[in-house]
PDB file of N, CA and C in Angstrom:
ATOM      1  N   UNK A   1       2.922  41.014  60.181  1.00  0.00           N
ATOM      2  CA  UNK A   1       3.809  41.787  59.342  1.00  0.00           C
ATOM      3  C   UNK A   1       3.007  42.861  58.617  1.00  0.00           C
ATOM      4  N   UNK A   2       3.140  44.136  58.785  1.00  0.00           N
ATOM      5  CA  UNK A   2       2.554  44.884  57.960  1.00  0.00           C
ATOM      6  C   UNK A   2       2.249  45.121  56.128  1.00  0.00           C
ATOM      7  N   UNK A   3       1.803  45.810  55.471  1.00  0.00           N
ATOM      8  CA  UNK A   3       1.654  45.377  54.352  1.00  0.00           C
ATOM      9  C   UNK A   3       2.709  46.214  53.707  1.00  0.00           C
ATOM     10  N   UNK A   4       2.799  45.961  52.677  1.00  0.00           N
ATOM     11  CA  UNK A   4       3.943  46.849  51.935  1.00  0.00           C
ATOM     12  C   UNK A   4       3.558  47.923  51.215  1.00  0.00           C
ATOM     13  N   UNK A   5       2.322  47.640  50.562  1.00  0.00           N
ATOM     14  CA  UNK A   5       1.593  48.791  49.852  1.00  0.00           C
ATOM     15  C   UNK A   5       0.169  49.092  50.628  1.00  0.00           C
ATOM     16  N   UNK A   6       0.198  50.304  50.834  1.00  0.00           N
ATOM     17  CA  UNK A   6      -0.987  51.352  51.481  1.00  0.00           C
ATOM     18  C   UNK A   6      -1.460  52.270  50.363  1.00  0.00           C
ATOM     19  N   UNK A   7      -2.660  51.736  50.190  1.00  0.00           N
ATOM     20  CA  UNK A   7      -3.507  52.482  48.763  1.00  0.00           C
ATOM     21  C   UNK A   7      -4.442  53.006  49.746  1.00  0.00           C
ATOM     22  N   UNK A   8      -4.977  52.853  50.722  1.00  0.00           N
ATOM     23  CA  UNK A   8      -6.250  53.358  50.958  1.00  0.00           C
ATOM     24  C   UNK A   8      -5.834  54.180  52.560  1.00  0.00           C
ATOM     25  N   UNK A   9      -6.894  55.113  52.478  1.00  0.00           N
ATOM     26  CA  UNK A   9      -6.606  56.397  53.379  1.00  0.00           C
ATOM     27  C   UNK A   9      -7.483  55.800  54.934  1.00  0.00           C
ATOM     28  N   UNK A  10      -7.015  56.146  55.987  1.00  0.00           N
ATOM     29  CA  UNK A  10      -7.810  56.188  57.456  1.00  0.00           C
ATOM     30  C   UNK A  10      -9.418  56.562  57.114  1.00  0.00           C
ATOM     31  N   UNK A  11     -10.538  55.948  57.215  1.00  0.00           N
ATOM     32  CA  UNK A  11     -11.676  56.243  56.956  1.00  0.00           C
ATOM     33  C   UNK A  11     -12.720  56.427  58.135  1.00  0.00           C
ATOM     34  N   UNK A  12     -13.094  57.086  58.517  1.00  0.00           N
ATOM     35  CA  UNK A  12     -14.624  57.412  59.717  1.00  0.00           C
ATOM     36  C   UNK A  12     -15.438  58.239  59.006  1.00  0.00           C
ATOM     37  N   UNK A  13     -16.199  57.554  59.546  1.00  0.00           N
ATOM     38  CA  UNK A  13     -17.653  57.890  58.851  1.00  0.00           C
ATOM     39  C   UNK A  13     -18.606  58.892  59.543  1.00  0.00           C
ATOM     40  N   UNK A  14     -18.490  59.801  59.196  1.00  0.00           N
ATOM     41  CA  UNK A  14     -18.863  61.042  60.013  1.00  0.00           C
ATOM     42  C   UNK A  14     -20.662  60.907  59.748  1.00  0.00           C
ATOM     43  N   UNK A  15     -21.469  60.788  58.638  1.00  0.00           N
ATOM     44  CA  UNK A  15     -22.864  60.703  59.037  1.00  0.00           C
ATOM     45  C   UNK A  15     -23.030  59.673  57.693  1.00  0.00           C
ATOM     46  N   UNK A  16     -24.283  59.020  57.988  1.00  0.00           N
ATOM     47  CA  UNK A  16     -24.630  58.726  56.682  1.00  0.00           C
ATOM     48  C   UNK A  16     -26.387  58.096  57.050  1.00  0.00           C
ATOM     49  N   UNK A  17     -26.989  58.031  55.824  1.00  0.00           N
ATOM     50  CA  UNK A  17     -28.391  57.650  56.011  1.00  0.00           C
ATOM     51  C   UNK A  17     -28.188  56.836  54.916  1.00  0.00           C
ATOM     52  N   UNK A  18     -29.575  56.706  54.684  1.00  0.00           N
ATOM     53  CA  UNK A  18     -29.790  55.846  53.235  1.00  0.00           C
ATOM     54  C   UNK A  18     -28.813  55.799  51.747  1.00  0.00           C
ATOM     55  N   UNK A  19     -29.225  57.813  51.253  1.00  0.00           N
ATOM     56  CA  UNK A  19     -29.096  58.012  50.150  1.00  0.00           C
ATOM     57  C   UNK A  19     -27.712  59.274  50.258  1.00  0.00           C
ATOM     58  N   UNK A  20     -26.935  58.785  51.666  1.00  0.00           N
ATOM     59  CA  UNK A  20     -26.049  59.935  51.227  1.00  0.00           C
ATOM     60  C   UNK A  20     -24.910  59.536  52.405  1.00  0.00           C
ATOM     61  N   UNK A  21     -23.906  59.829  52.347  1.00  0.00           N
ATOM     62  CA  UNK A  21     -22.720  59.553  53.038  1.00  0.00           C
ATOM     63  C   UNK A  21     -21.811  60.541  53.417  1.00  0.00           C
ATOM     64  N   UNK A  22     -20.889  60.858  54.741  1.00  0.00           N
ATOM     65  CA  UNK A  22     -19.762  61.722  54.789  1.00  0.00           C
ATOM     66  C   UNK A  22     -19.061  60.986  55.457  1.00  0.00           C
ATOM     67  N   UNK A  23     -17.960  60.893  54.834  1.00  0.00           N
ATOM     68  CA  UNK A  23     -16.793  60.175  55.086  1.00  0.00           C
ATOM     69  C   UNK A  23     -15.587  61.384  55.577  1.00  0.00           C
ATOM     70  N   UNK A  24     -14.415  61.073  56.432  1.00  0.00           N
ATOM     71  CA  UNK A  24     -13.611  61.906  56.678  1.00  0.00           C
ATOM     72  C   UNK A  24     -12.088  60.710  56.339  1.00  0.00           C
ATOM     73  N   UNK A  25     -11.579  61.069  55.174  1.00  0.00           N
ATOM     74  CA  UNK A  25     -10.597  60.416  54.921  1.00  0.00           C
ATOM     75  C   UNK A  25      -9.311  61.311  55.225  1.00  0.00           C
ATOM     76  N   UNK A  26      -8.287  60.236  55.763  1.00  0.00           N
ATOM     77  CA  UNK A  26      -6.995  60.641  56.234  1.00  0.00           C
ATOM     78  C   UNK A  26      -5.854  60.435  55.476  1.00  0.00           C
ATOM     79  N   UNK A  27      -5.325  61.095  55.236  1.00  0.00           N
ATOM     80  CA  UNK A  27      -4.183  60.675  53.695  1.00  0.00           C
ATOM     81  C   UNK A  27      -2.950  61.104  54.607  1.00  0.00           C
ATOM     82  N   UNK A  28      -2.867  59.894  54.373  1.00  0.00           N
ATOM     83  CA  UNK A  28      -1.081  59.824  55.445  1.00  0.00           C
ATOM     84  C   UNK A  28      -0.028  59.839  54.293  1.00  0.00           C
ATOM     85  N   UNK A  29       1.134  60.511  54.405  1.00  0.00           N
ATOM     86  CA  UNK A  29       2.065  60.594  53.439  1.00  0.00           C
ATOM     87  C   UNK A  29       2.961  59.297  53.135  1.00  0.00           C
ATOM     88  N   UNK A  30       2.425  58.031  53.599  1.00  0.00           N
ATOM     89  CA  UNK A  30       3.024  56.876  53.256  1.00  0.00           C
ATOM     90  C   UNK A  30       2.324  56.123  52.453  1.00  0.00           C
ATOM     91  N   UNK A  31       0.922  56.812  51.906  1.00  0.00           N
ATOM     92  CA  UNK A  31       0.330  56.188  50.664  1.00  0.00           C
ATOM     93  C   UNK A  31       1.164  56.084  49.307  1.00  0.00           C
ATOM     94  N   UNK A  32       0.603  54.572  48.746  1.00  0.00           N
ATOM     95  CA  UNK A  32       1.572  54.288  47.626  1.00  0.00           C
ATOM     96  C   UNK A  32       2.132  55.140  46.609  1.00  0.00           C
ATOM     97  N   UNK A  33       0.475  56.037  46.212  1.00  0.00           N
ATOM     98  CA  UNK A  33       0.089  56.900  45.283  1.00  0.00           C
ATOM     99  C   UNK A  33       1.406  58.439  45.477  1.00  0.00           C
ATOM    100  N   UNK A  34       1.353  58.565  46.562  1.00  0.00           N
ATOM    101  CA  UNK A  34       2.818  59.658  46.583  1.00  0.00           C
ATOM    102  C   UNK A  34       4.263  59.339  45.706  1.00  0.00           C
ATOM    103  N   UNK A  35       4.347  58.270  45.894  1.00  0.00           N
ATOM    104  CA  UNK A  35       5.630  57.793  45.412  1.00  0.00           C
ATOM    105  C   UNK A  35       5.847  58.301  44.013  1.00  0.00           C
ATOM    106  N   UNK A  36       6.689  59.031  43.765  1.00  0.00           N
ATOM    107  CA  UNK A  36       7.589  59.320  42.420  1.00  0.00           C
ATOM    108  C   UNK A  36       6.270  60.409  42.120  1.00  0.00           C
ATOM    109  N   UNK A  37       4.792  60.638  42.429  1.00  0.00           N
ATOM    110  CA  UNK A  37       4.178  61.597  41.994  1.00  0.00           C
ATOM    111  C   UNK A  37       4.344  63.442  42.647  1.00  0.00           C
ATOM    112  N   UNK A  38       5.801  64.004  41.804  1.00  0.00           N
ATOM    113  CA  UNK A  38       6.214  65.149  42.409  1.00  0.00           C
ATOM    114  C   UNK A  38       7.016  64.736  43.640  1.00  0.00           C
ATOM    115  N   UNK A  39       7.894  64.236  43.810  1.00  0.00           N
ATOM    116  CA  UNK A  39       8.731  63.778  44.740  1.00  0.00           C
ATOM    117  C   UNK A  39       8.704  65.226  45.841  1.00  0.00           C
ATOM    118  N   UNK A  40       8.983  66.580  44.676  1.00  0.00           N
ATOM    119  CA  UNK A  40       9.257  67.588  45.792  1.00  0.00           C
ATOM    120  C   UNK A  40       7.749  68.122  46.087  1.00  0.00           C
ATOM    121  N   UNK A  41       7.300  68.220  45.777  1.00  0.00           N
ATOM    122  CA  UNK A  41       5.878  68.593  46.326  1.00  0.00           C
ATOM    123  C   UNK A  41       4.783  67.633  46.150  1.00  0.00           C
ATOM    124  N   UNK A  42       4.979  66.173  46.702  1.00  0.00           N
ATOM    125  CA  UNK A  42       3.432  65.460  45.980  1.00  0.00           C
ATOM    126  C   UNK A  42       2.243  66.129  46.142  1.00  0.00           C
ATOM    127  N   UNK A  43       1.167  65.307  45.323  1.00  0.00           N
ATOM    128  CA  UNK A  43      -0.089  65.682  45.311  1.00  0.00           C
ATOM    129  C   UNK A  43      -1.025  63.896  44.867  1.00  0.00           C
ATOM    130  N   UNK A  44      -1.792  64.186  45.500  1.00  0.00           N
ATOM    131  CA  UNK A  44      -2.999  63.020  44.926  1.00  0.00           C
ATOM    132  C   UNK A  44      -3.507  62.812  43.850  1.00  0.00           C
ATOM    133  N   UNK A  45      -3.346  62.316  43.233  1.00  0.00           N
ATOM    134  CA  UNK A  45      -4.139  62.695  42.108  1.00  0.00           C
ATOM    135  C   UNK A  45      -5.054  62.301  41.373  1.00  0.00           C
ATOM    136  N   UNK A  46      -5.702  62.938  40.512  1.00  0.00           N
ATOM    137  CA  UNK A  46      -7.482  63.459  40.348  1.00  0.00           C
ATOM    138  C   UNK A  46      -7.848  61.674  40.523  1.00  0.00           C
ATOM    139  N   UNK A  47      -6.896  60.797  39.521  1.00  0.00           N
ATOM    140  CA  UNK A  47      -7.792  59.831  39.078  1.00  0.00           C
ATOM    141  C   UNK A  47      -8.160  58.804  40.289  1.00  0.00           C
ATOM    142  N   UNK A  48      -6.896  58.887  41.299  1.00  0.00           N
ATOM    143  CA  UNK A  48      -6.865  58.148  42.878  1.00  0.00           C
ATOM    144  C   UNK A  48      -8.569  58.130  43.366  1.00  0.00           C
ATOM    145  N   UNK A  49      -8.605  60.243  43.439  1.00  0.00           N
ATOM    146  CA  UNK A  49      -9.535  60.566  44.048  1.00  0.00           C
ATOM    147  C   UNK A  49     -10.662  59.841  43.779  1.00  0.00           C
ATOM    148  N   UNK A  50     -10.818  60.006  42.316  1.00  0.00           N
ATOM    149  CA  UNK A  50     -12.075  59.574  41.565  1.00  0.00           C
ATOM    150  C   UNK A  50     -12.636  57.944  41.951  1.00  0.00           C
ATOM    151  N   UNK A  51     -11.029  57.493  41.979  1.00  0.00           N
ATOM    152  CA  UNK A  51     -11.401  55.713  42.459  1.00  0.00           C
ATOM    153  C   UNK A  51     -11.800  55.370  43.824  1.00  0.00           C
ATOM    154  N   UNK A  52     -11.629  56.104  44.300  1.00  0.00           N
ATOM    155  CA  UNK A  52     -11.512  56.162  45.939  1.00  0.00           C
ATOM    156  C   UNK A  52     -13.591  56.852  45.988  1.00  0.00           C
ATOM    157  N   UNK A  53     -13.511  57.866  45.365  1.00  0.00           N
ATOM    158  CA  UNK A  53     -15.516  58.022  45.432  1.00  0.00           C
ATOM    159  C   UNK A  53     -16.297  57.013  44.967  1.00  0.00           C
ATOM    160  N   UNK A  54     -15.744  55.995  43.442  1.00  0.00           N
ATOM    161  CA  UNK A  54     -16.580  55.103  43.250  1.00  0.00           C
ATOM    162  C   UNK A  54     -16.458  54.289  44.338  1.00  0.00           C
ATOM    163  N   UNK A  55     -15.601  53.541  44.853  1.00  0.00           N
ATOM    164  CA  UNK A  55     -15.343  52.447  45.949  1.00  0.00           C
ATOM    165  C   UNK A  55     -16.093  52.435  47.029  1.00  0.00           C
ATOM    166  N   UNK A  56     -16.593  53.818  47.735  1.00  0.00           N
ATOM    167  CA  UNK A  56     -16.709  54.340  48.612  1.00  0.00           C
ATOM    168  C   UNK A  56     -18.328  54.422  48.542  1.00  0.00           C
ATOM    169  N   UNK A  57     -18.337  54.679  47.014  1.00  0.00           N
ATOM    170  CA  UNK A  57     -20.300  54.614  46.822  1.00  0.00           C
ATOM    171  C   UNK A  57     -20.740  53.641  46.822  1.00  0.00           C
ATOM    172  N   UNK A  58     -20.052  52.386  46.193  1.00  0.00           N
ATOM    173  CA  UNK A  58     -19.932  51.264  46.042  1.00  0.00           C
ATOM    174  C   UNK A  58     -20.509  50.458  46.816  1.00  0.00           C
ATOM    175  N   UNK A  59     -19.696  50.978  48.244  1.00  0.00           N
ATOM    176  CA  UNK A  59     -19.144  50.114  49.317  1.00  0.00           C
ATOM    177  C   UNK A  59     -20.485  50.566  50.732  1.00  0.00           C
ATOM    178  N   UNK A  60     -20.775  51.896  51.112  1.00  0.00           N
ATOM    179  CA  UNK A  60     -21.603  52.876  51.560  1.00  0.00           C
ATOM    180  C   UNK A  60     -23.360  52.898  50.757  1.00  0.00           C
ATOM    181  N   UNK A  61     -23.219  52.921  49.798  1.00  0.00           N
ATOM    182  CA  UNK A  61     -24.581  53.471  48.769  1.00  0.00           C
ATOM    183  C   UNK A  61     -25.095  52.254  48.144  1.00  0.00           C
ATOM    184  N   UNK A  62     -24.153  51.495  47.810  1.00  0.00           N
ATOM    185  CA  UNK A  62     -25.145  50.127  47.246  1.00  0.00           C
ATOM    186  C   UNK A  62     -24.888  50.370  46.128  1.00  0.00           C
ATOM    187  N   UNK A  63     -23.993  51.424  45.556  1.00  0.00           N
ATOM    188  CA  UNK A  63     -24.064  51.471  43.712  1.00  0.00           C
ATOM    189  C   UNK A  63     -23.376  50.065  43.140  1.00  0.00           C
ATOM    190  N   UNK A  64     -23.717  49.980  42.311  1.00  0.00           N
ATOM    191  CA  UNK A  64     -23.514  48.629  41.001  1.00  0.00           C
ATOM    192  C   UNK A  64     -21.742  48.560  40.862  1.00  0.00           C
ATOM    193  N   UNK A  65     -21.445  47.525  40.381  1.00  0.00           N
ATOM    194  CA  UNK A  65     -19.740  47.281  40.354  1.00  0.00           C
ATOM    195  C   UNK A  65     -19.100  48.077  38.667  1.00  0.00           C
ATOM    196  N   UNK A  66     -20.089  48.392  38.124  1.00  0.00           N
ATOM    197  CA  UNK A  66     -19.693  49.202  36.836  1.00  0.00           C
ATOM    198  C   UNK A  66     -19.865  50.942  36.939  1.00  0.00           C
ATOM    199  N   UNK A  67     -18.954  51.370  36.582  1.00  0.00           N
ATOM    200  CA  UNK A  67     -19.212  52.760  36.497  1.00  0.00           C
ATOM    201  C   UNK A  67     -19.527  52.749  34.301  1.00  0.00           C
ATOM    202  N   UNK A  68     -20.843  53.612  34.304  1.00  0.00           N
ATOM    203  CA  UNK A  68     -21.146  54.360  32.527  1.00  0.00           C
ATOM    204  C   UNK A  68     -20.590  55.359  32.413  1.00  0.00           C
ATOM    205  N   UNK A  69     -20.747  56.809  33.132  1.00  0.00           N
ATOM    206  CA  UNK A  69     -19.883  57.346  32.573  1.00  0.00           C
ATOM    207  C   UNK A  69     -19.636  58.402  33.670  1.00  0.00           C
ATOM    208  N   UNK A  70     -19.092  59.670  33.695  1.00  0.00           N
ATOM    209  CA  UNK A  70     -18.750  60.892  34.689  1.00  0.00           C
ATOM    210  C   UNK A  70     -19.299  62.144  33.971  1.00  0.00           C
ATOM    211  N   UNK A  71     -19.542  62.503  34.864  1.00  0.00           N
ATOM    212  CA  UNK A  71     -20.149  64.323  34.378  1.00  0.00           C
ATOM    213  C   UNK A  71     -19.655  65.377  35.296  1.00  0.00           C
ATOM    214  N   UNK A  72     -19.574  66.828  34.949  1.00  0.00           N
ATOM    215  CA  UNK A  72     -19.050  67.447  35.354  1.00  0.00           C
ATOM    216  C   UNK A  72     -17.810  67.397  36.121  1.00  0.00           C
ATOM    217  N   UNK A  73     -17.004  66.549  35.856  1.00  0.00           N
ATOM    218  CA  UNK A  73     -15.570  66.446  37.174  1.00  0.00           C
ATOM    219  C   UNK A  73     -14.773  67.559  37.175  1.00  0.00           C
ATOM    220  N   UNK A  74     -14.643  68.054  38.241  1.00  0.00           N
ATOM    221  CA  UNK A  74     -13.574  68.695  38.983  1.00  0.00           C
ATOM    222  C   UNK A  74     -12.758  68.766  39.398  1.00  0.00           C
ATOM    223  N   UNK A  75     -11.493  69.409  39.273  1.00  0.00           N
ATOM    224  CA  UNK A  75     -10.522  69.262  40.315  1.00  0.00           C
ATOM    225  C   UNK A  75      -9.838  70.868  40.854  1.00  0.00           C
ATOM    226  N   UNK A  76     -10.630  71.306  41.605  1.00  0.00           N
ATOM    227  CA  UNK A  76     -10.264  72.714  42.325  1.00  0.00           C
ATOM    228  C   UNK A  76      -8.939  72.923  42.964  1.00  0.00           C
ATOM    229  N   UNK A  77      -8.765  72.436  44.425  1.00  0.00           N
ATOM    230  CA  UNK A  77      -7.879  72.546  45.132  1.00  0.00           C
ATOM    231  C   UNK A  77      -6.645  70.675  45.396  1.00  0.00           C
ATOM    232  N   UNK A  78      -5.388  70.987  45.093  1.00  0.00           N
ATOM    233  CA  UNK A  78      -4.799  69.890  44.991  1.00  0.00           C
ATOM    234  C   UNK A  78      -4.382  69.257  46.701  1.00  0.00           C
ATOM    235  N   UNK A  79      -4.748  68.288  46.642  1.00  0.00           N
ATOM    236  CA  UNK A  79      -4.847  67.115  47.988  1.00  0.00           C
ATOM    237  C   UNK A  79      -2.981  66.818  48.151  1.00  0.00           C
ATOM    238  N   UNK A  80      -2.725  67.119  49.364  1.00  0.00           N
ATOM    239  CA  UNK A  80      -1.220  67.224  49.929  1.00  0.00           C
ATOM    240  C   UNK A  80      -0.801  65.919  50.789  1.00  0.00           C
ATOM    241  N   UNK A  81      -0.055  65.217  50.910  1.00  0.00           N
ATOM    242  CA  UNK A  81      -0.040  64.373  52.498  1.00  0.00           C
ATOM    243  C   UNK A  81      -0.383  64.593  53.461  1.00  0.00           C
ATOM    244  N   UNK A  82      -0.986  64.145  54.910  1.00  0.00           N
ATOM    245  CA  UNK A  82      -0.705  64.510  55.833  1.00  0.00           C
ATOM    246  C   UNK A  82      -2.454  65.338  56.220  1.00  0.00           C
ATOM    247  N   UNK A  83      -3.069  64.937  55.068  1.00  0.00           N
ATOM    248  CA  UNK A  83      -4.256  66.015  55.079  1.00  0.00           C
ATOM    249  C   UNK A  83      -5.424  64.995  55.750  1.00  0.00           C
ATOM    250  N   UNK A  84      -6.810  65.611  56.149  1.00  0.00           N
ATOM    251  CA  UNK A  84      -7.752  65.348  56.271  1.00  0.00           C
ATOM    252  C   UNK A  84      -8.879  65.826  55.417  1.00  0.00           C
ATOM    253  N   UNK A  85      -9.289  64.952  54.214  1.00  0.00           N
ATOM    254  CA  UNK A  85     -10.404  65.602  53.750  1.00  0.00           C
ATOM    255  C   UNK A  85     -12.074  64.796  53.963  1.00  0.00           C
ATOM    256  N   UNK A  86     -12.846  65.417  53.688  1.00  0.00           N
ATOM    257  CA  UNK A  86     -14.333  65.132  54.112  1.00  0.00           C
ATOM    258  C   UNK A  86     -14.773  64.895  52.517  1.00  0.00           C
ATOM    259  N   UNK A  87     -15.188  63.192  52.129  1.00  0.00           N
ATOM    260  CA  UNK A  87     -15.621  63.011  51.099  1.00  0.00           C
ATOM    261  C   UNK A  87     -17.413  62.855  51.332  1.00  0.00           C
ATOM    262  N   UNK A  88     -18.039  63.524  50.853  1.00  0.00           N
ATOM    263  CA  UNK A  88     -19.357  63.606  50.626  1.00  0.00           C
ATOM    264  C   UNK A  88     -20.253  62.837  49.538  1.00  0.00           C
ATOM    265  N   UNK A  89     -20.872  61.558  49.316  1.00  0.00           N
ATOM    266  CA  UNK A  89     -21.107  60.919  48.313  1.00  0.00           C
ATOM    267  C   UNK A  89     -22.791  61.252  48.616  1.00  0.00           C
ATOM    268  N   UNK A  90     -23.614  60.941  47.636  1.00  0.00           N
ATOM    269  CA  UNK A  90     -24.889  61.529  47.645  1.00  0.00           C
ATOM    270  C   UNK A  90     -25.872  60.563  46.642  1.00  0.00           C
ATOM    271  N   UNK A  91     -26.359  60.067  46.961  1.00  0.00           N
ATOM    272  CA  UNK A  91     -27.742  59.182  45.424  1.00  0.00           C
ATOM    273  C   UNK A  91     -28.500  60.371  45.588  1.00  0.00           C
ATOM    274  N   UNK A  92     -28.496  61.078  44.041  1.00  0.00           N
ATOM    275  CA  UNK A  92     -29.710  61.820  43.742  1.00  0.00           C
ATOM    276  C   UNK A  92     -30.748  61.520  43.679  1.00  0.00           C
ATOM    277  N   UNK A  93     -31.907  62.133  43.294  1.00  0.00           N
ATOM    278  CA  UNK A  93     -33.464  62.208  42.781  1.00  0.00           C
ATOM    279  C   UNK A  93     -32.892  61.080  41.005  1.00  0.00           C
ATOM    280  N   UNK A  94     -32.303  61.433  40.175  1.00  0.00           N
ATOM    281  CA  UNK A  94     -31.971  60.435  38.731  1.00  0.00           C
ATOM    282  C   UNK A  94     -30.786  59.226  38.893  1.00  0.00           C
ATOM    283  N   UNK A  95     -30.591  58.608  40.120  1.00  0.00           N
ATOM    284  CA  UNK A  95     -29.982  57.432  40.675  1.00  0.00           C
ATOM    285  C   UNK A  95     -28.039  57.887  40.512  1.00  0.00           C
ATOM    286  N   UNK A  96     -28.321  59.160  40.308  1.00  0.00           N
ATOM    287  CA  UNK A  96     -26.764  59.308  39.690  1.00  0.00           C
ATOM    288  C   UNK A  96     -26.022  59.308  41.376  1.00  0.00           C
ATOM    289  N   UNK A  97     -24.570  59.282  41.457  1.00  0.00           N
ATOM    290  CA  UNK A  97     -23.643  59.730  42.372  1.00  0.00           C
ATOM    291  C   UNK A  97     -22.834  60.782  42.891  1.00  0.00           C
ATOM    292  N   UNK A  98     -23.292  62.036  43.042  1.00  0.00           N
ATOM    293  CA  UNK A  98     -22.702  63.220  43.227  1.00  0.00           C
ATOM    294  C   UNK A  98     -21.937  63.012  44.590  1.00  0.00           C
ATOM    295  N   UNK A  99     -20.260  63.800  44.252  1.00  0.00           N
ATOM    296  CA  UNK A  99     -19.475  63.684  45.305  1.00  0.00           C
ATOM    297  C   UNK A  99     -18.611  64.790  45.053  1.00  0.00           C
ATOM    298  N   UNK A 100     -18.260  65.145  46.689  1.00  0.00           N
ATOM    299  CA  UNK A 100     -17.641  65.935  46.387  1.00  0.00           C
ATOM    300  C   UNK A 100     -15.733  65.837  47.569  1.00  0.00           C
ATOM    301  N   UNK A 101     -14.986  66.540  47.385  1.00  0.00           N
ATOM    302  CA  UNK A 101     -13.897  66.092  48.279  1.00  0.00           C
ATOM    303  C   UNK A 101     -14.320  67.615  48.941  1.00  0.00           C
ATOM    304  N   UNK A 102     -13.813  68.012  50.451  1.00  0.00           N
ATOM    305  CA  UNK A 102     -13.349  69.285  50.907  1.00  0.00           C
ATOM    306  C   UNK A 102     -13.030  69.421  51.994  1.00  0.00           C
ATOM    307  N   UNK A 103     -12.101  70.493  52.480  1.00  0.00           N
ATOM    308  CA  UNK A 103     -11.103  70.439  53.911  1.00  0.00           C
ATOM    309  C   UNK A 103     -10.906  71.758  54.134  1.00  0.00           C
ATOM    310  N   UNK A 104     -11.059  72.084  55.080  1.00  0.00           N
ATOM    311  CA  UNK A 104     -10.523  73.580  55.471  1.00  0.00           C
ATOM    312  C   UNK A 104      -9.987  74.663  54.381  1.00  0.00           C
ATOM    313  N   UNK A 105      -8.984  74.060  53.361  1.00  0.00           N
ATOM    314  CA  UNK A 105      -8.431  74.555  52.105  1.00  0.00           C
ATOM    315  C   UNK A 105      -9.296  74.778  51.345  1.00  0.00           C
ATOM    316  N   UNK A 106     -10.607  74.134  51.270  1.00  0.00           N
ATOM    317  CA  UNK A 106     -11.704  74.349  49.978  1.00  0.00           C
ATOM    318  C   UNK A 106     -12.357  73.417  49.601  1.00  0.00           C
ATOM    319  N   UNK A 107     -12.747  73.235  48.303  1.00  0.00           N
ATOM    320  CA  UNK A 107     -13.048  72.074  47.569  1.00  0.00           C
ATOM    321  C   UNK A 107     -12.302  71.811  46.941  1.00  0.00           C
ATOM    322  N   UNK A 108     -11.798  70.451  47.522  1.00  0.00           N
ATOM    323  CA  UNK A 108     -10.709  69.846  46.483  1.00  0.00           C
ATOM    324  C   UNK A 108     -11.404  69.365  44.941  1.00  0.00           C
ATOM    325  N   UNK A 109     -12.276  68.598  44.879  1.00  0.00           N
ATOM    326  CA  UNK A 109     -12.888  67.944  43.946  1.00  0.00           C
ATOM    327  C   UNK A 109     -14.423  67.605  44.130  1.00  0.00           C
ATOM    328  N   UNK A 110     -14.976  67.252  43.110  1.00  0.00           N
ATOM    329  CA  UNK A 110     -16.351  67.475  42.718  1.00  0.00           C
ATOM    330  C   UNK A 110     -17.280  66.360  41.765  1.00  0.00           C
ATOM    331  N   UNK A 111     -17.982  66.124  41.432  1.00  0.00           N
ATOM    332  CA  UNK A 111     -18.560  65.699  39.820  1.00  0.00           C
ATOM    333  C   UNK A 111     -19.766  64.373  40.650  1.00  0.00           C
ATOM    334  N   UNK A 112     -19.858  64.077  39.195  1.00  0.00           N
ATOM    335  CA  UNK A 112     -21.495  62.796  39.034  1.00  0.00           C
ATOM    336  C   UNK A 112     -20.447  61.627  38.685  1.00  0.00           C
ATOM    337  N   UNK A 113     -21.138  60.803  39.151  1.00  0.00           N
ATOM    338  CA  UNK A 113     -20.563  59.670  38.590  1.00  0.00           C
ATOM    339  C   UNK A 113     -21.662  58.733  38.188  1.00  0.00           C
ATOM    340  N   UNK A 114     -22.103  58.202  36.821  1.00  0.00           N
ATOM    341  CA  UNK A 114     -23.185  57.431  36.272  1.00  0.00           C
ATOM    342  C   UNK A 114     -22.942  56.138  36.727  1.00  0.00           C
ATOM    343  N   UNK A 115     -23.621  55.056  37.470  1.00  0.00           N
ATOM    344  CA  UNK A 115     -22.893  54.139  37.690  1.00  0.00           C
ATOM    345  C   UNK A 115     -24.023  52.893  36.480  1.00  0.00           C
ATOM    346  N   UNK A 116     -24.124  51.937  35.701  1.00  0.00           N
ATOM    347  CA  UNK A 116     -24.603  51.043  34.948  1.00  0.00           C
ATOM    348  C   UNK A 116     -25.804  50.602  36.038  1.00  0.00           C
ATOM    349  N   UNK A 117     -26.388  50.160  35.568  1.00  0.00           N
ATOM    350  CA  UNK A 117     -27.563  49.675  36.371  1.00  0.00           C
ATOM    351  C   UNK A 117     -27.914  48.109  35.918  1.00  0.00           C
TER     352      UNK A 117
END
């Protein structure tokens, strides 16, 4: 029986090494997160995104189960159904998490994420 709620997007993993990751996530318009957000035009939104980079660093990078704090966040170009975007996660040189979202349209989103150590 299939599930009823779909939170998480089609994921392939386009490259990754040690200290850095590219992910190509697929956002199908039957994610939960659409529902009632702009019925006539949804959009994703920022904070999804944001949960979806820690998880992903998490899960890929080895970062710690606590996030301390965020720096610089972004949100440029707004994420539609139906889209393909390329999430880029990165361990710097100061252990931080730089990520970024982007798709043909641009850069959707951006920022650091401090994770507790």
């Amino acid at each position: 029986m299939p599930s009823l709620n779909k939170v998480t997007p089609q994921v392939a993993v386009l490259s990754q090494t040690e200290h850095r990751v590219s992910l190509a996530l697929t956002i199908t318009a039957d994610l939960d997160y659409f529902r009632g957000h702009f019925p006539d035009a949804p959009i994703l939104a920022g904070v999804v995104q944001l949960d979806w980079a820690v998880k992903y660093a998490q899960q890929y990078l080895g970062f710690g189960p606590q996030v301390q704090d965020l720096e610089v966040l972004k949100f440029q170009v707004v994420t539609t159904p139906n889209m393909t975007v390329n999430l880029t996660l990165e361990r710097n040189a100061k252990g931080k998490c730089v990520f970024s979202y982007q798709s043909d349209k641009g850069q959707h989103a951006s920022g650091r994420i401090v994770f507790c150590e």
